[in-house]
Protein backbone atom coordinates (compact mmCIF):
# COMPACT_ATOMS: atom_id res chain seq x y z
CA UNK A 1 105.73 19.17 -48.43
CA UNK A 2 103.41 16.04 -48.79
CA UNK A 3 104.26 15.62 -52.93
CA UNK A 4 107.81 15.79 -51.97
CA UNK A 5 107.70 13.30 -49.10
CA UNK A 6 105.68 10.94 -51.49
CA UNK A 7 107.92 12.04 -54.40
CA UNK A 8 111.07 10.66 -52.13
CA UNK A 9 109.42 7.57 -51.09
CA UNK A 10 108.45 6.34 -54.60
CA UNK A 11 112.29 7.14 -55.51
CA UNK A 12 113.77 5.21 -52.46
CA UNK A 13 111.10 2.53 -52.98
CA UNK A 14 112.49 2.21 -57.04
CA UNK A 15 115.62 2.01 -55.97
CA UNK A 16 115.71 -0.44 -52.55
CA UNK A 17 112.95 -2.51 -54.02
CA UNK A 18 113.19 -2.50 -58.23
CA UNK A 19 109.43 -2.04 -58.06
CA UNK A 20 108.24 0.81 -60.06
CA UNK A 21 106.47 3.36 -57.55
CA UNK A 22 103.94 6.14 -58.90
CA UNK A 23 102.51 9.23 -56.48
CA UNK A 24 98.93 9.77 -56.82
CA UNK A 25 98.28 13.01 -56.31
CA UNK A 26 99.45 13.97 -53.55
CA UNK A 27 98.92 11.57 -50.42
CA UNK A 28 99.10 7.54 -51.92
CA UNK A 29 102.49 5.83 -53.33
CA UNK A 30 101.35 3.50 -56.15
CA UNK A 31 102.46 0.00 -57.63
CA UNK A 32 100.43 -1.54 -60.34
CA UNK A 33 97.95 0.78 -59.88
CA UNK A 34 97.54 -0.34 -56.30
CA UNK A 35 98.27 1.35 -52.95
CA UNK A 36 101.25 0.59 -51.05
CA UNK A 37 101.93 3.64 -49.00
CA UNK A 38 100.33 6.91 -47.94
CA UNK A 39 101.29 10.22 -45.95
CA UNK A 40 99.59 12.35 -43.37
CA UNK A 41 100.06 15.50 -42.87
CA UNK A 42 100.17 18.26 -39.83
CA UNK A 43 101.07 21.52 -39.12
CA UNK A 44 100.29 24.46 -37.40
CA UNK A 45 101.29 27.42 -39.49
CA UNK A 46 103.44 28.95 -36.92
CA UNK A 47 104.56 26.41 -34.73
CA UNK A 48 105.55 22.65 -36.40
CA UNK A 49 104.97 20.13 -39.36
CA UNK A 50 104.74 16.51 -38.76
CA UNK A 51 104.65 13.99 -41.43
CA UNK A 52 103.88 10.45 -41.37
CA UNK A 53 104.77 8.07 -43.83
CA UNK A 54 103.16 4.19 -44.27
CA UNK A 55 104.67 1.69 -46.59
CA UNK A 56 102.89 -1.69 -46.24
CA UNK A 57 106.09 -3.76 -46.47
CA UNK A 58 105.49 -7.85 -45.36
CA UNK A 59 101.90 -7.98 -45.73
CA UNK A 60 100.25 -10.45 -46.95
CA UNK A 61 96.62 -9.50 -48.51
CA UNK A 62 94.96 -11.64 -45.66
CA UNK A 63 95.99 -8.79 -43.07
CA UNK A 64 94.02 -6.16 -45.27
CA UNK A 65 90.23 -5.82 -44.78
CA UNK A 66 88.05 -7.27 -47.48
CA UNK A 67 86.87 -4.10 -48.69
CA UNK A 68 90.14 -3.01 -50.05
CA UNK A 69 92.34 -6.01 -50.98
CA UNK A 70 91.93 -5.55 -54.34
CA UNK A 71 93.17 -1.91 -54.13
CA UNK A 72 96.32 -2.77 -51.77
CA UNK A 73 99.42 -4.27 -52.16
CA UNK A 74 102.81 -4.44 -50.38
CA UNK A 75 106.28 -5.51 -51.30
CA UNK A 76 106.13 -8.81 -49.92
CA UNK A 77 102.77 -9.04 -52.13
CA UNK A 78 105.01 -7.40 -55.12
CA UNK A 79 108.14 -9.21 -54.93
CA UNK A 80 107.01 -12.40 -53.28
CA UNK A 81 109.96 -12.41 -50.60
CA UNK A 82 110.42 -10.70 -47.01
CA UNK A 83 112.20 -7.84 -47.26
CA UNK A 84 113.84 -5.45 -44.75
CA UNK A 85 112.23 -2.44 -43.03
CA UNK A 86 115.29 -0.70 -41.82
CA UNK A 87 116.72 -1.30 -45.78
CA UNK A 88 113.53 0.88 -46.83
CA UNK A 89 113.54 3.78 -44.10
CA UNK A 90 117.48 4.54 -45.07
């Protein structure tokens, strides 16, 4: 379930965004070689599944810690414009 939730969100970031998205295997969504999204996982094997998805969207690299600015992106970062959130999640 977690490749094909990252698989999906590296598709509907290609196509909302024009940025080319990778999946590294199997939790981080890639751009440039740098993260821009993850997913969590949850379950209990008889009872649910929750997954969470993270996209960092209008970010700037100031609002990442130090340590890992040079490994994390977002599209603002990408594109260098605002874009929208609710555009992304549909």
């Amino acid at each position: 379930m977690v490749i094909l939730t990252a698989v999906a969100a590296a598709e509907t970031m290609i196509a909302t965004t024009g940025l080319t998205a990778t999946v590294k295997w199997s939790h981080d969504i890639l751009v440039r070689g740098r993260k821009i999204g993850g997913i969590l996982l949850e379950m209990d094997a008889s009872d649910y599944m929750v997954i969470g998805l993270g996209i960092n969207v209008n970010s700037n690299s100031e609002r990442f810690p130090k340590e890992i600015r040079e490994k994390t992106t977002s599209v603002l970062m990408e594109t260098g414009k605002p874009f929208s959130r609710i555009i992304l999640m549909c």
